[in-house]
C-alpha atoms as a PDB file:
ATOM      1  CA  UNK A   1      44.019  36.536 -24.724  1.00  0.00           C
ATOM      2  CA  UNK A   2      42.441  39.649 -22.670  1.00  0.00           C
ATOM      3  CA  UNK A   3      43.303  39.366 -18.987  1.00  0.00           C
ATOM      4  CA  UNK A   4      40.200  40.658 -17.250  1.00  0.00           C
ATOM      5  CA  UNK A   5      42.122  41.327 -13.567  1.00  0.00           C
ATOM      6  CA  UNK A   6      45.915  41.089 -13.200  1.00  0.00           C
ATOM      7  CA  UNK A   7      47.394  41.926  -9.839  1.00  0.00           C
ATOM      8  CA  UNK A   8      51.006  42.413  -9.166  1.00  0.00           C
ATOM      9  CA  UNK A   9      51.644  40.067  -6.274  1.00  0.00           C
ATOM     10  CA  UNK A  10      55.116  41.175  -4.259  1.00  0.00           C
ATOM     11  CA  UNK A  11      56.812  38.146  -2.385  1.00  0.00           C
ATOM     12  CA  UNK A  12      58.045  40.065   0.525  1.00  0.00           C
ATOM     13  CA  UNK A  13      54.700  41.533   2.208  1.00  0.00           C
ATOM     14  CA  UNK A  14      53.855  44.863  -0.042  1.00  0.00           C
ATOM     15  CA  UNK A  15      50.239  44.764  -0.722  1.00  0.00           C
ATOM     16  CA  UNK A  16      49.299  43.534  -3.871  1.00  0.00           C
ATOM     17  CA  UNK A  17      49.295  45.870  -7.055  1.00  0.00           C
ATOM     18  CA  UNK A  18      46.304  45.883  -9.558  1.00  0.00           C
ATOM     19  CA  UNK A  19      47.303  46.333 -13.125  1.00  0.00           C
ATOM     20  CA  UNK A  20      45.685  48.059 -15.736  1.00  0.00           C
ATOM     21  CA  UNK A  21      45.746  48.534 -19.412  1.00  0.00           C
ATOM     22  CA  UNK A  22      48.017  44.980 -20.192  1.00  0.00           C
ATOM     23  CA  UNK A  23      47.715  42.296 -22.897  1.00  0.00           C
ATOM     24  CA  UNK A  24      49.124  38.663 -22.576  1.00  0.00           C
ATOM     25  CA  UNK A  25      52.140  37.988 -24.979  1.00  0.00           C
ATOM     26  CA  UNK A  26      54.160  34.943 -25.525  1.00  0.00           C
ATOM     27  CA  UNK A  27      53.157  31.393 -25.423  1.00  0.00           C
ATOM     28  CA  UNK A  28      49.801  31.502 -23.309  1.00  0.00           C
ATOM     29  CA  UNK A  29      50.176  27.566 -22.784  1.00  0.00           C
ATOM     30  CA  UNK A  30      53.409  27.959 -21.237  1.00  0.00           C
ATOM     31  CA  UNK A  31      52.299  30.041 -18.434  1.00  0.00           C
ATOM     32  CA  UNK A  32      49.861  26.706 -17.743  1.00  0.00           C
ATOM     33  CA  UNK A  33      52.976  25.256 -16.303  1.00  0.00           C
ATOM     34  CA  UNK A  34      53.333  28.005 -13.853  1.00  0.00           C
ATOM     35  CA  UNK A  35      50.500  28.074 -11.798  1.00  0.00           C
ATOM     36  CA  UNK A  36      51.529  28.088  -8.388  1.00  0.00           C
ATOM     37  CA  UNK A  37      47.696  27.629  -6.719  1.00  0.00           C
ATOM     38  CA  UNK A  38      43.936  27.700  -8.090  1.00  0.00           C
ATOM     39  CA  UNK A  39      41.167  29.104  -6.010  1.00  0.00           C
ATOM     40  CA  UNK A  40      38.222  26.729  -4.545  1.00  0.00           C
ATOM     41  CA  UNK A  41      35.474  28.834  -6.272  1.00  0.00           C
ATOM     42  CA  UNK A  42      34.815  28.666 -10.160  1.00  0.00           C
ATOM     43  CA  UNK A  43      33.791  31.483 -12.213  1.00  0.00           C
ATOM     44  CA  UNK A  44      32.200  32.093 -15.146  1.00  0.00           C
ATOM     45  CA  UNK A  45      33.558  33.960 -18.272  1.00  0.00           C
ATOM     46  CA  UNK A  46      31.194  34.750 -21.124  1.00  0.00           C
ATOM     47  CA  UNK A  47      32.879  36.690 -23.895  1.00  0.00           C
ATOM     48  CA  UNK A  48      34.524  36.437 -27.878  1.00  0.00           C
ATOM     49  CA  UNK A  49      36.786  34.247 -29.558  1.00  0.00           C
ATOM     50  CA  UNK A  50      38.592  36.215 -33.052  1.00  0.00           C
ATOM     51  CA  UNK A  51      38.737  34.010 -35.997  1.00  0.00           C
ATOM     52  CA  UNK A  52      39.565  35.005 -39.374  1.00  0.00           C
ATOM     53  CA  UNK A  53      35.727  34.134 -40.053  1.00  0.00           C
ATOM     54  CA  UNK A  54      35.135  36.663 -36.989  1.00  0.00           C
ATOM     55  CA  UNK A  55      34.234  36.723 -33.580  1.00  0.00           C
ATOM     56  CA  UNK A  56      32.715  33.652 -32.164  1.00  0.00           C
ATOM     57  CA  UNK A  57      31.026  33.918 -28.839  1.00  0.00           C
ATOM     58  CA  UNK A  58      32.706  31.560 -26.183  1.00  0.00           C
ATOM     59  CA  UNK A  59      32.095  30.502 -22.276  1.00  0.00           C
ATOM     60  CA  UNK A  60      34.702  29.377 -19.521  1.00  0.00           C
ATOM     61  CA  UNK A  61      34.612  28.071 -16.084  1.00  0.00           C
ATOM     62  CA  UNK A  62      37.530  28.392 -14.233  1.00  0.00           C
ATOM     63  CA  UNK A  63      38.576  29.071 -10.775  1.00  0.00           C
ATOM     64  CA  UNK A  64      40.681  32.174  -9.685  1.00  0.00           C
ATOM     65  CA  UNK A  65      44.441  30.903 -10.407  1.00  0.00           C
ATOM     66  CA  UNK A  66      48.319  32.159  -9.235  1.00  0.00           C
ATOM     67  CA  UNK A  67      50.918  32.115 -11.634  1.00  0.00           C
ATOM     68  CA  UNK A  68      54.669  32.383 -10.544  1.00  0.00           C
ATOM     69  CA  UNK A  69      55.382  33.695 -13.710  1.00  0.00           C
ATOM     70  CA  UNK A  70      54.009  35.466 -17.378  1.00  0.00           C
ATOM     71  CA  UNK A  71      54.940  37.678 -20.200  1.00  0.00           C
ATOM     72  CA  UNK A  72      52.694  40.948 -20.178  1.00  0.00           C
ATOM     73  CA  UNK A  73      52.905  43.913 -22.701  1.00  0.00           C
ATOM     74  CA  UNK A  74      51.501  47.061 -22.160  1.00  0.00           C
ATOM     75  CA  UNK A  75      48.348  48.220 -24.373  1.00  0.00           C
ATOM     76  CA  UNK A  76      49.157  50.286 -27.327  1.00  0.00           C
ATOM     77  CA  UNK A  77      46.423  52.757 -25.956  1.00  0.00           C
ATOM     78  CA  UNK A  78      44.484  52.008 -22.622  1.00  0.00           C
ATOM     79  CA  UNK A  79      40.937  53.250 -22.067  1.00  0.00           C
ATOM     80  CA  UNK A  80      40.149  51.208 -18.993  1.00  0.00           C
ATOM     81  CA  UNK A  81      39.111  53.556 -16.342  1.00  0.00           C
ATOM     82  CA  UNK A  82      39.105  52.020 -12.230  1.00  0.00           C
ATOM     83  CA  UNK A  83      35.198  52.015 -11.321  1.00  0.00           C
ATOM     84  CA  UNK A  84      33.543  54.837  -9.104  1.00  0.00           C
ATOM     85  CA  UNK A  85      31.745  52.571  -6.065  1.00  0.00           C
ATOM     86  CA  UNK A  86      32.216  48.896  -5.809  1.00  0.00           C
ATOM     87  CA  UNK A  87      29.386  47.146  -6.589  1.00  0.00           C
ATOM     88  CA  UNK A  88      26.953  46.245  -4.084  1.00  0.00           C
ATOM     89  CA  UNK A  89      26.843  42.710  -4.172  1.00  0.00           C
ATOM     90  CA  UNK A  90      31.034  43.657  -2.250  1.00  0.00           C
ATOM     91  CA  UNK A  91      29.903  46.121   0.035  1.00  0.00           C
ATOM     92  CA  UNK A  92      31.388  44.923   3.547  1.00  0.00           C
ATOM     93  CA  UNK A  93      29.326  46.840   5.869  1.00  0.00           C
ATOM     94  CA  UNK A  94      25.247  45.094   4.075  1.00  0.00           C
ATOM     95  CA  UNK A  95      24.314  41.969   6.474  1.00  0.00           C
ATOM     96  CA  UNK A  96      23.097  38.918   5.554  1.00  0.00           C
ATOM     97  CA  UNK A  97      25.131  38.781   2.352  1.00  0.00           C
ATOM     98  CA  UNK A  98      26.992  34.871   1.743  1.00  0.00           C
ATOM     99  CA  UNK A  99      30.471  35.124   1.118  1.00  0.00           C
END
């Protein structure tokens, strides 16, 4: 599994951390025991499934979710790059947007 956003979350008050350029490792179902808290808002993930027979176009909805604990690796060679601007549709200071 790809994580799209990870965020180091620190227990005593730090602001949180994002994390780039990490893979998931271990038992991915194990980690389903450690969710601490789900968000109220689903989202939508359209993306690929491998198979030996090749990639196989998927969909998810799931909300945001907090996991007390999981096994991350670092990629063997990261070419994820942190974005410019934000994108509009999260600028604070347009009016009239719904949250």
């Amino acid at each position: 599994m790809t994580p799209l956003v990870v965020y180091r979350v620190f227990p005593d008050g730090r602001p949180d951390e994002l994390v780039r350029g990490v893979d998931i490792v271990g038992t991915p179902l194990v980690s389903l025991t450690k969710i601490v808290a789900t968000g109220d808002k689903p989202d939508i993930f359209n993306g690929y499934c491998g198979a030996e027979s090749g990639s196989v176009p998927v969909s998810a909805v799931a909300p945001a979710i907090l996991i007390s604990e999981m096994e991350f690796a670092k990629k063997e060679t990261s070419t994820d790059r942190p974005p410019i601007l934000l994108p509009p549709a999260h600028d604070p200071d347009v009016k009239g947007q719904q949250p």
